[in-house]
PDB file of N, CA and C in Angstrom:
ATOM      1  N   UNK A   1       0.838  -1.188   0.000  1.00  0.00           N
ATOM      2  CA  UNK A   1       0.000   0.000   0.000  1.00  0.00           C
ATOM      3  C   UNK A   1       0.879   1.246   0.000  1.00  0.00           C
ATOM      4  N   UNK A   2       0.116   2.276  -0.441  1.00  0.00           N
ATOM      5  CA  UNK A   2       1.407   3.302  -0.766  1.00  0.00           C
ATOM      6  C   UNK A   2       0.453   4.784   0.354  1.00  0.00           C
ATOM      7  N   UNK A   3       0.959   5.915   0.176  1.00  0.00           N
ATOM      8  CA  UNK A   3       0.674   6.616   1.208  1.00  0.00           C
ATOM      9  C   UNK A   3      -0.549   7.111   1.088  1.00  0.00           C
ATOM     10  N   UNK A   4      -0.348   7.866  -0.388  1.00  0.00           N
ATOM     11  CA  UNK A   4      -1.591   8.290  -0.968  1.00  0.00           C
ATOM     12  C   UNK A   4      -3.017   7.656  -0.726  1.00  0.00           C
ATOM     13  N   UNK A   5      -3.043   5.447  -0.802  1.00  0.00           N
ATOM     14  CA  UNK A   5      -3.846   4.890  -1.069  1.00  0.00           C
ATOM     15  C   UNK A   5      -4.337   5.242   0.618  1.00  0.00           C
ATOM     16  N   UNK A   6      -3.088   5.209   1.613  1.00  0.00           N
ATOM     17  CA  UNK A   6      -3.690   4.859   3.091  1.00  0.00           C
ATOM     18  C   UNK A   6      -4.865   6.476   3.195  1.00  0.00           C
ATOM     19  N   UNK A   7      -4.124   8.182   2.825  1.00  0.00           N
ATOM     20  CA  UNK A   7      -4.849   9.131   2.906  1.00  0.00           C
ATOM     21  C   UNK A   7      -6.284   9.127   2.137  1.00  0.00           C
ATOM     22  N   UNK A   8      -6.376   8.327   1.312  1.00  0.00           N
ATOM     23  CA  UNK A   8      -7.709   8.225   0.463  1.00  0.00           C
ATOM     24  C   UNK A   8      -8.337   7.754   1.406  1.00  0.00           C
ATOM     25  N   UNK A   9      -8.219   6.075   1.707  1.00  0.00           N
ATOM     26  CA  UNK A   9      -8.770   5.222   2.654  1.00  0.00           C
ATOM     27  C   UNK A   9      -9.519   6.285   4.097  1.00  0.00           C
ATOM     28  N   UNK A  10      -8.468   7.659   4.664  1.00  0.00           N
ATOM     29  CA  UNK A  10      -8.835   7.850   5.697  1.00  0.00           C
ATOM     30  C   UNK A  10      -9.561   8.931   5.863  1.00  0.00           C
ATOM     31  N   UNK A  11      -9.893   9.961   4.198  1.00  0.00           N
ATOM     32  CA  UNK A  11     -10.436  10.263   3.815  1.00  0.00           C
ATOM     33  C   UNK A  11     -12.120  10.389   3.197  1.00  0.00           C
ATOM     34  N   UNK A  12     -12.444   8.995   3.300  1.00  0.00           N
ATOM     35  CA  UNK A  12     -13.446   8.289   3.013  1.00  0.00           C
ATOM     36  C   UNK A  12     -13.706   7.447   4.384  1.00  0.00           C
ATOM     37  N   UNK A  13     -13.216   7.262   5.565  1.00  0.00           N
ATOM     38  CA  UNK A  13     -13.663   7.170   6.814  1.00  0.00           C
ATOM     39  C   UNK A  13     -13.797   8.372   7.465  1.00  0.00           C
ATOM     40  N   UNK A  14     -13.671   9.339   6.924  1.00  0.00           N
ATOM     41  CA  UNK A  14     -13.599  11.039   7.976  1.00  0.00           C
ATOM     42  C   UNK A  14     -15.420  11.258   6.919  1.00  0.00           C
ATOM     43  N   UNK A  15     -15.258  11.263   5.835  1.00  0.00           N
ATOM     44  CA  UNK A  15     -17.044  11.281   5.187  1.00  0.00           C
ATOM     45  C   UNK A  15     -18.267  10.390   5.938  1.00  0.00           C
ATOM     46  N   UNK A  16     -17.806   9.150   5.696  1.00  0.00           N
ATOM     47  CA  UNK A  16     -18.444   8.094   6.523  1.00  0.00           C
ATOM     48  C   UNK A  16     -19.279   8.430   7.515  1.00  0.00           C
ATOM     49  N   UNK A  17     -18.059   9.133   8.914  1.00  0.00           N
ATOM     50  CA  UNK A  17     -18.749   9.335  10.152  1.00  0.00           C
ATOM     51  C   UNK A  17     -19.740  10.729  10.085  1.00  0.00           C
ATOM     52  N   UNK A  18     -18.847  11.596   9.230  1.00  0.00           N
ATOM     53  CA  UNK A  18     -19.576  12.628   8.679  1.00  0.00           C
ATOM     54  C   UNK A  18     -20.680  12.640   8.832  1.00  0.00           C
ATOM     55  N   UNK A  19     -22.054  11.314   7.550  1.00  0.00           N
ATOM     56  CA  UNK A  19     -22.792  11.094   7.204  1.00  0.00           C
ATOM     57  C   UNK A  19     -23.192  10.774   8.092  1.00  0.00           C
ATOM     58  N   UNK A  20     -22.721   9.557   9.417  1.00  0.00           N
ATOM     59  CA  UNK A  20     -23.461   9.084  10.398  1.00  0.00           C
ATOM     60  C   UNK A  20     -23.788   9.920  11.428  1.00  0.00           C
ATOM     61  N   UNK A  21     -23.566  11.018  11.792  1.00  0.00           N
ATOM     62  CA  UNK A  21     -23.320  11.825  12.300  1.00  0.00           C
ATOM     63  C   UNK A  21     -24.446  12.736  12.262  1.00  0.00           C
ATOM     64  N   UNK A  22     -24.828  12.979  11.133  1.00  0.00           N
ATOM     65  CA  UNK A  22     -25.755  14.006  10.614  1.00  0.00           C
ATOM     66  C   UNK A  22     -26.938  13.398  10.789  1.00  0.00           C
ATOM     67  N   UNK A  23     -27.053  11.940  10.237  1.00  0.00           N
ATOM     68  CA  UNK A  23     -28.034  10.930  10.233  1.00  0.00           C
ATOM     69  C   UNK A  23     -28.691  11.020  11.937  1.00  0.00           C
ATOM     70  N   UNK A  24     -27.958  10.189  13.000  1.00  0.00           N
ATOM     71  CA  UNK A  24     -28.277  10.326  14.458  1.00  0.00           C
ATOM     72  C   UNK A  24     -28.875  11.579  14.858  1.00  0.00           C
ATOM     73  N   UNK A  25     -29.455  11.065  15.963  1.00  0.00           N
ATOM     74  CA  UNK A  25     -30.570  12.039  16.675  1.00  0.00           C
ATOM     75  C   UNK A  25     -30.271  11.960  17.975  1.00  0.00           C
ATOM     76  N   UNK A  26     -30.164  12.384  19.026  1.00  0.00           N
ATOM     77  CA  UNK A  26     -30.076  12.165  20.530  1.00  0.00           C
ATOM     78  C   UNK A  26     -31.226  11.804  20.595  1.00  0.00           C
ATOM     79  N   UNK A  27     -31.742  11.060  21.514  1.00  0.00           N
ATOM     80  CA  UNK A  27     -33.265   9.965  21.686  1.00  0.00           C
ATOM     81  C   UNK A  27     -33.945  11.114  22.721  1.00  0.00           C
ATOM     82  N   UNK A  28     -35.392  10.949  22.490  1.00  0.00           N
ATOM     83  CA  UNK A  28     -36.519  11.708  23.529  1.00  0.00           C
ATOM     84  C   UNK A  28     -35.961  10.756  24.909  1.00  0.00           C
ATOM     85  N   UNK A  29     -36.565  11.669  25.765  1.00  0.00           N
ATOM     86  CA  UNK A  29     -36.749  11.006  27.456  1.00  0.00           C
ATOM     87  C   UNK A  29     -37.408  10.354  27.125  1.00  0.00           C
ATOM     88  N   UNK A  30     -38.668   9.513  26.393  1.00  0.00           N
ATOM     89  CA  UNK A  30     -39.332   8.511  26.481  1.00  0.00           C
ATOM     90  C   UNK A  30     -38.835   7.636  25.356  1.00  0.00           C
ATOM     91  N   UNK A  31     -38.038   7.907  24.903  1.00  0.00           N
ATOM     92  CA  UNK A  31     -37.198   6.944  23.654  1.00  0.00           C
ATOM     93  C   UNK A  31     -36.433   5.709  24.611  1.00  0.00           C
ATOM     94  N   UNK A  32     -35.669   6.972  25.419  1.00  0.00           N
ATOM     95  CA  UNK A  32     -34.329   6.556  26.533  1.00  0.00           C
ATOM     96  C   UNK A  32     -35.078   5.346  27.355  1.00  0.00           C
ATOM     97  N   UNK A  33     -35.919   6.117  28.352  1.00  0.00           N
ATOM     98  CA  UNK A  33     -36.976   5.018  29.010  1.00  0.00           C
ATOM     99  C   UNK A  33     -37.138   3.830  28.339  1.00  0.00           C
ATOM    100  N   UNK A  34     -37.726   3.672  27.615  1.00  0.00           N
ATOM    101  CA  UNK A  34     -38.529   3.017  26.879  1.00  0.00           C
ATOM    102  C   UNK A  34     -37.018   1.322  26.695  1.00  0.00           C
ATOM    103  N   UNK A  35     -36.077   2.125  25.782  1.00  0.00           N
ATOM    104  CA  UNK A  35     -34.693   1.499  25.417  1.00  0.00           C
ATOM    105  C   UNK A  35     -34.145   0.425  26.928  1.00  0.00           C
ATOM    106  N   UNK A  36     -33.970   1.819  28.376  1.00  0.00           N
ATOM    107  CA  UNK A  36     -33.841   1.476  29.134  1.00  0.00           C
ATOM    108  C   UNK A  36     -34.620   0.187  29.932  1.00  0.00           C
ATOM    109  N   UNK A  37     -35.788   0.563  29.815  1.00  0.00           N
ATOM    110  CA  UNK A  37     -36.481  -0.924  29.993  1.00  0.00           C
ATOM    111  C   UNK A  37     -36.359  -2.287  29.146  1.00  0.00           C
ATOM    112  N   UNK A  38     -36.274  -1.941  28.109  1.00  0.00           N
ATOM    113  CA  UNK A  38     -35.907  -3.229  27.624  1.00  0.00           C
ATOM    114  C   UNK A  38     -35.213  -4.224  27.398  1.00  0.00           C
ATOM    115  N   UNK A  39     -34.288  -3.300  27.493  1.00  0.00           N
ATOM    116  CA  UNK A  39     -32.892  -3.528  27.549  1.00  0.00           C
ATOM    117  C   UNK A  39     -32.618  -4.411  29.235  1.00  0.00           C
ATOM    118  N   UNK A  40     -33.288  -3.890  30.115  1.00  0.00           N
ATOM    119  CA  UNK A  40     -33.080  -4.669  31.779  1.00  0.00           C
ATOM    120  C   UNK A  40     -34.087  -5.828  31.558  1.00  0.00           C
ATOM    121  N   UNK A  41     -35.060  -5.677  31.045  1.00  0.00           N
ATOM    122  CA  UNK A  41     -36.045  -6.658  31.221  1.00  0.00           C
ATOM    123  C   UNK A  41     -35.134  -7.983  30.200  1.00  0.00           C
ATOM    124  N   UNK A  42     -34.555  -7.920  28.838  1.00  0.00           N
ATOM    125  CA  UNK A  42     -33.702  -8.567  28.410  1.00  0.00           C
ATOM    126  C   UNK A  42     -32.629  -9.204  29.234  1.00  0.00           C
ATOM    127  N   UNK A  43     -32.180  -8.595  29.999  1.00  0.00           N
ATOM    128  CA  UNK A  43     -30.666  -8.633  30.740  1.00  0.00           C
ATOM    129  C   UNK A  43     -31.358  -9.869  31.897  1.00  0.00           C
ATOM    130  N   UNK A  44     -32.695  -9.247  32.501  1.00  0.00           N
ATOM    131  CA  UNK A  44     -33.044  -9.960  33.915  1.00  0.00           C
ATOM    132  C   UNK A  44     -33.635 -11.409  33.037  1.00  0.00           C
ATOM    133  N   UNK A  45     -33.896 -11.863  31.601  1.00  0.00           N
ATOM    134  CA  UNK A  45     -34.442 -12.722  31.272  1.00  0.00           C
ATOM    135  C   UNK A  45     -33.799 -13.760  31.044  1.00  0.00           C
ATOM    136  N   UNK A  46     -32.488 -13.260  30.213  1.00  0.00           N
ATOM    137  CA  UNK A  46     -31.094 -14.249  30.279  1.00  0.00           C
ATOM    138  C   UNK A  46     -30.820 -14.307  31.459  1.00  0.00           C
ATOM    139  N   UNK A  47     -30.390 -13.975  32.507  1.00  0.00           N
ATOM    140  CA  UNK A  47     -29.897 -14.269  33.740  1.00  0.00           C
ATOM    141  C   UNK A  47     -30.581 -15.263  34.100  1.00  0.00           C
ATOM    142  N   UNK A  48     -32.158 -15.314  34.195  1.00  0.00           N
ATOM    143  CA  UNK A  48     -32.502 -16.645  34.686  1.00  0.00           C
ATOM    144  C   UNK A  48     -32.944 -17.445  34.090  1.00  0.00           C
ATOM    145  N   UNK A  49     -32.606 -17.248  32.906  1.00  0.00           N
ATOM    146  CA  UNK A  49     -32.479 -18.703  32.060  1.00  0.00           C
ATOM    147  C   UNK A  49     -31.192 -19.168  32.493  1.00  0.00           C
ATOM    148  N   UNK A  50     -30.300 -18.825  32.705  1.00  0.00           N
ATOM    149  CA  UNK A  50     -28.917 -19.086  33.244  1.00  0.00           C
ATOM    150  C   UNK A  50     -29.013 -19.845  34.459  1.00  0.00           C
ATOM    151  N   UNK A  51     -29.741 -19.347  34.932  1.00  0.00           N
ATOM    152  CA  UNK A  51     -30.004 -19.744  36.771  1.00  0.00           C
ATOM    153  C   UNK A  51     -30.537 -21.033  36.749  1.00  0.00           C
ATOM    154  N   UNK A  52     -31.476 -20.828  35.633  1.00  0.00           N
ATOM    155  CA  UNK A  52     -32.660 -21.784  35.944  1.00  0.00           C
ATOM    156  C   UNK A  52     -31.575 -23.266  34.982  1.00  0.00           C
ATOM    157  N   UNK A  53     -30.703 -22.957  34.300  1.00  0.00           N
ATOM    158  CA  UNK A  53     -29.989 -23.940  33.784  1.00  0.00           C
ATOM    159  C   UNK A  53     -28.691 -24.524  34.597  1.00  0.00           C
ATOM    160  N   UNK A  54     -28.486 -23.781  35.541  1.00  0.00           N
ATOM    161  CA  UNK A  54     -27.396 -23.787  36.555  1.00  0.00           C
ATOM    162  C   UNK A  54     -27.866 -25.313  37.712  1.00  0.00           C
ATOM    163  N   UNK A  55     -29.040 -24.354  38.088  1.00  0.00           N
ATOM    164  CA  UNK A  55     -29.891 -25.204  38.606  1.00  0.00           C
ATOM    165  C   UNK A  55     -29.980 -26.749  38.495  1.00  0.00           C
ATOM    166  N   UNK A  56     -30.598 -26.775  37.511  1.00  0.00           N
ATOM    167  CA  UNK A  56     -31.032 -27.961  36.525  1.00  0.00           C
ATOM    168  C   UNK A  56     -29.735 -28.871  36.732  1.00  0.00           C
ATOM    169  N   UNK A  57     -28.543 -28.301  36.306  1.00  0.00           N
ATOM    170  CA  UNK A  57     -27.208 -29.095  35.937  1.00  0.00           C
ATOM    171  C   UNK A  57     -26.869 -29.549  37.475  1.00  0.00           C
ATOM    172  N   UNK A  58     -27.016 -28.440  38.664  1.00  0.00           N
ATOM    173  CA  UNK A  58     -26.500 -29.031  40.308  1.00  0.00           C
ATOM    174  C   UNK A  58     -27.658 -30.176  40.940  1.00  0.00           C
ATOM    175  N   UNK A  59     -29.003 -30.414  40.312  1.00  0.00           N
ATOM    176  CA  UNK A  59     -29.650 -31.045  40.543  1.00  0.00           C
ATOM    177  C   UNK A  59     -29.417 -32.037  39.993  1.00  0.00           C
ATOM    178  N   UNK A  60     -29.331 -32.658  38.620  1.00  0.00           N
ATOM    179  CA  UNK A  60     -29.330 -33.862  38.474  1.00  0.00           C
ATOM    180  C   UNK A  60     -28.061 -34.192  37.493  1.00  0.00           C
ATOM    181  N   UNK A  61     -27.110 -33.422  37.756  1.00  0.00           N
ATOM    182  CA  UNK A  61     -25.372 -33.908  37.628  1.00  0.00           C
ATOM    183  C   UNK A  61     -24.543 -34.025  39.062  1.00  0.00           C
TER     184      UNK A  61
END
């Protein structure tokens, strides 16, 4: 690779974020909420599937 090719390359990642950038929105307080809950209610659902498989394995292993 030569220098030029790497400044193009980093050139076209400086546009990129540019675009993403412009695109994004900071989320409403009820966006956030909303995210926030689901996101725990997800988290607390795997956990006890975990538990409940933990379980399972100290019981009959």
């Amino acid at each position: 690779m030569n220098f030029n090719s790497l400044i193009s390359k980093f050139k076209s990642f400086v546009i990129e974020c540019k675009r993403v950038f412009r695109v994004t929105k900071k989320p409403s307080n009820l966006e956030f909420k909303t995210i926030v809950k689901a996101s725990g209610l997800g988290i607390i659902v795997i956990g006890l599937i975990g538990f409940m498989i933990h379980m399972i394995k100290q019981l009959f292993f």
